[in-house]
N, C-alpha and C. Protein backbone atom coordinates (compact mmCIF):
# COMPACT_ATOMS: atom_id res chain seq x y z
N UNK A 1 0.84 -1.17 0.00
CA UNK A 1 0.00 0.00 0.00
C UNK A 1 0.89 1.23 0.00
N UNK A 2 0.36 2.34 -0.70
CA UNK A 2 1.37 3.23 -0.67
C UNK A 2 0.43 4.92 0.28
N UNK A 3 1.22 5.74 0.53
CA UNK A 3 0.61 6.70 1.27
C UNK A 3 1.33 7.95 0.39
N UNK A 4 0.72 8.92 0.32
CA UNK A 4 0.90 10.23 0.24
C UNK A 4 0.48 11.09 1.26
N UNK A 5 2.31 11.81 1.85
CA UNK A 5 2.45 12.22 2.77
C UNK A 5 3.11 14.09 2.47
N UNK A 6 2.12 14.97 2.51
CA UNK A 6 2.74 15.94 1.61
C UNK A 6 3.38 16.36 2.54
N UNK A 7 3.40 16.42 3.94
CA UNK A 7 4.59 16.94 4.82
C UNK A 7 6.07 16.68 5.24
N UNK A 8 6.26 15.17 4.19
CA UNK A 8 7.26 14.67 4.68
C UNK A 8 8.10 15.07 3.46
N UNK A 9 9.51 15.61 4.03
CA UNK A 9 10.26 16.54 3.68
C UNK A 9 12.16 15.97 3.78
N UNK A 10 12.34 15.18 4.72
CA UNK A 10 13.51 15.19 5.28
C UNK A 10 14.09 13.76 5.42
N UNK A 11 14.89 13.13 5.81
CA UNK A 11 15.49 11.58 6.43
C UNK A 11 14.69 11.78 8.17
N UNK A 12 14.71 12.98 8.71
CA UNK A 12 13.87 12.91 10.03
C UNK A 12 12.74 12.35 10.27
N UNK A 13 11.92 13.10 8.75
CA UNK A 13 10.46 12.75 8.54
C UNK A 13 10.43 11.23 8.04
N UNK A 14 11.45 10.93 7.26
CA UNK A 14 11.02 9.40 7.04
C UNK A 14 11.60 8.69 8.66
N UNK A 15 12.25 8.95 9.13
CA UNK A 15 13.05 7.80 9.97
C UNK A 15 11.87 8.01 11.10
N UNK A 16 11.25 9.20 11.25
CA UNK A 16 10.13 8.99 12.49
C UNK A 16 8.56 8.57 11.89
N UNK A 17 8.34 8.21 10.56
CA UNK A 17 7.35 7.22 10.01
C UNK A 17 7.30 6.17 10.11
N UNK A 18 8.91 5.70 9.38
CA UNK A 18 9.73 4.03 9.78
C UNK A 18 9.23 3.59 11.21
N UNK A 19 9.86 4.54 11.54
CA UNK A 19 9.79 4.20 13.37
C UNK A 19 8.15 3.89 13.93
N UNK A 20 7.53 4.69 13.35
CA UNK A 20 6.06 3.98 14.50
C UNK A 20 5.33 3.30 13.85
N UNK A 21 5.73 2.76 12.08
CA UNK A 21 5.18 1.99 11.17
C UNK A 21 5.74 0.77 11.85
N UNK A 22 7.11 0.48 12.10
CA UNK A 22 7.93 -0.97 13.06
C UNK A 22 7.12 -0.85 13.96
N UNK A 23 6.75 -0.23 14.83
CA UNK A 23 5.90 -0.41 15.69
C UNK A 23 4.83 -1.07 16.03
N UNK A 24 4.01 -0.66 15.23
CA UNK A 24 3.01 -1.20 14.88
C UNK A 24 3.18 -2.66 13.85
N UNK A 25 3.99 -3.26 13.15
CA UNK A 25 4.71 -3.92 12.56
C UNK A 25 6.06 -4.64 12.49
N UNK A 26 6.63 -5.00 13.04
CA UNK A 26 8.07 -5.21 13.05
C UNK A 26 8.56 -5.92 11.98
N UNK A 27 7.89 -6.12 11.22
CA UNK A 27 7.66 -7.21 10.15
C UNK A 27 7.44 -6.24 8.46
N UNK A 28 7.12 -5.53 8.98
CA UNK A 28 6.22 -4.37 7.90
C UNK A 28 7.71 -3.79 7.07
N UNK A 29 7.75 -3.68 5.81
CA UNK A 29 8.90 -3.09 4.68
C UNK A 29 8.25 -2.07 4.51
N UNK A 30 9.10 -1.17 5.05
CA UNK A 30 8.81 0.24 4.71
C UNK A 30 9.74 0.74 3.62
N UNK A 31 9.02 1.41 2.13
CA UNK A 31 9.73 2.15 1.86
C UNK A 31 9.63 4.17 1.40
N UNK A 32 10.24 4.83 2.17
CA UNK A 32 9.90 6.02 1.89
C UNK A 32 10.85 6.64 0.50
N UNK A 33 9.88 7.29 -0.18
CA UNK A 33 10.32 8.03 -1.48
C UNK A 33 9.81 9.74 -1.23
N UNK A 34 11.16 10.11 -0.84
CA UNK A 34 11.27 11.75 -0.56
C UNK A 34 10.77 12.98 -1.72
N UNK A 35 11.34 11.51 -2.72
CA UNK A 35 11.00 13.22 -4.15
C UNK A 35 9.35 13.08 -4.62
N UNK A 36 8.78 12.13 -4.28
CA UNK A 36 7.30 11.82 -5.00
C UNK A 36 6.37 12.14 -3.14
N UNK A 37 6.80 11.83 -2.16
CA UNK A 37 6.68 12.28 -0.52
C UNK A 37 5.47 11.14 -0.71
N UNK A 38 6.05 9.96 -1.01
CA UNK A 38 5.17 8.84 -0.81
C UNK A 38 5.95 7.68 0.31
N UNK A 39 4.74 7.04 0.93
CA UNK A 39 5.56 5.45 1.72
C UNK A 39 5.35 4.45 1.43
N UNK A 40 6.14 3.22 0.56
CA UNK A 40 5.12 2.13 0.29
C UNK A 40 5.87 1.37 1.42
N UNK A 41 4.24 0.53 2.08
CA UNK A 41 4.11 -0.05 2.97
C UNK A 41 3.91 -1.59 2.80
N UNK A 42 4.79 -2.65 2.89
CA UNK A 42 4.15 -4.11 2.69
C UNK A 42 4.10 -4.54 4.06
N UNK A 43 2.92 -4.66 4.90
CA UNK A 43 2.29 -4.96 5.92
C UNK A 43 0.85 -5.88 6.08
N UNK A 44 0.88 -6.81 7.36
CA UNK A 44 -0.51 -7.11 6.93
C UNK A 44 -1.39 -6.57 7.80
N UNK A 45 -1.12 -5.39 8.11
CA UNK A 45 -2.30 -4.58 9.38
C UNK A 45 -2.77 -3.53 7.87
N UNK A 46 -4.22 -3.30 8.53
CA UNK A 46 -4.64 -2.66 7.47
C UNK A 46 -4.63 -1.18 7.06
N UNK A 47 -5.13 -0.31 6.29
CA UNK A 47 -4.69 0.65 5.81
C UNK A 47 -4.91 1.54 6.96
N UNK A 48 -6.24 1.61 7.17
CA UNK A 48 -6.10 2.81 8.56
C UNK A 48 -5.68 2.32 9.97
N UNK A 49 -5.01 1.42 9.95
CA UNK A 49 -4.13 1.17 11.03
C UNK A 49 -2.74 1.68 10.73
N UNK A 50 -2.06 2.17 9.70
CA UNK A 50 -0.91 2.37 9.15
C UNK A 50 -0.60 4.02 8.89
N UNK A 51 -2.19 4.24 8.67
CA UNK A 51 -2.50 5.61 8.26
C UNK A 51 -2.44 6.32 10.03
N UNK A 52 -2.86 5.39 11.05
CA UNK A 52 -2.78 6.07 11.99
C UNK A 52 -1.27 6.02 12.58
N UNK A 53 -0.84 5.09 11.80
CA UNK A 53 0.67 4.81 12.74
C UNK A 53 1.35 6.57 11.64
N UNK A 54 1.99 6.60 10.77
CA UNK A 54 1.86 8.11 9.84
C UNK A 54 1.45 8.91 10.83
N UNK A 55 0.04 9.01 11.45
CA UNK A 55 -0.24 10.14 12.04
C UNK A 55 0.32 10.32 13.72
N UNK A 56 0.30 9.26 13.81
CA UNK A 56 1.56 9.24 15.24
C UNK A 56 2.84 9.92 15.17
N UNK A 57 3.30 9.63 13.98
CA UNK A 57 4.57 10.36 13.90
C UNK A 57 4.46 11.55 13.36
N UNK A 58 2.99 11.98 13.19
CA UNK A 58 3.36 13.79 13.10
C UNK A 58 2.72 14.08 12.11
N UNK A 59 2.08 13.42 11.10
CA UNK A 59 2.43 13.29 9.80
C UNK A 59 0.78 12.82 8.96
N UNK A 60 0.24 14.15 8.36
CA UNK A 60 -1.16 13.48 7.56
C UNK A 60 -1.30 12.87 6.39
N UNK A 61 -1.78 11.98 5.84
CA UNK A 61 -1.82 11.41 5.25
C UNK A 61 -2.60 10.60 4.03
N UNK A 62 -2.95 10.52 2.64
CA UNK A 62 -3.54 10.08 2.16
C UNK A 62 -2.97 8.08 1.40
N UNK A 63 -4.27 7.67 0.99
CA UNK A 63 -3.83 6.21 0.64
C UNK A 63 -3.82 6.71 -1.05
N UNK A 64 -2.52 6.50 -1.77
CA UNK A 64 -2.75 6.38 -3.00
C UNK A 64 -3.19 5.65 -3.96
């Protein structure tokens, strides 16, 4: 699943997405793409569980 995250800007902003996406996942492949400010997520928790983990770390979010 992928997210569009128009606030995320930085290695900060991805490494504190990473971070509460493992969280919620430890298992979960995160990958963040800075120049498109998307996350693709291979997890098996579902979208607005992922979307809320994103918003834990600061961060709003759409499912692309």
């Amino acid at each position: 699943m992928i997210f569009h995250v128009p606030d995320m800007s930085c290695s900060h902003c991805t490494a504190a997405i990473t971070k509460e996406i493992a969280a919620l996942d430890p298992a979960a492949k995160v990958t963040p793409d800075l120049t498109n400010r998307t996350v693709d997520v291979e997890t098996a928790q579902t979208d607005d569980a992922v979307a809320q983990a994103i918003k834990t770390a600061g961060y709003d979010s759409t499912r692309v």
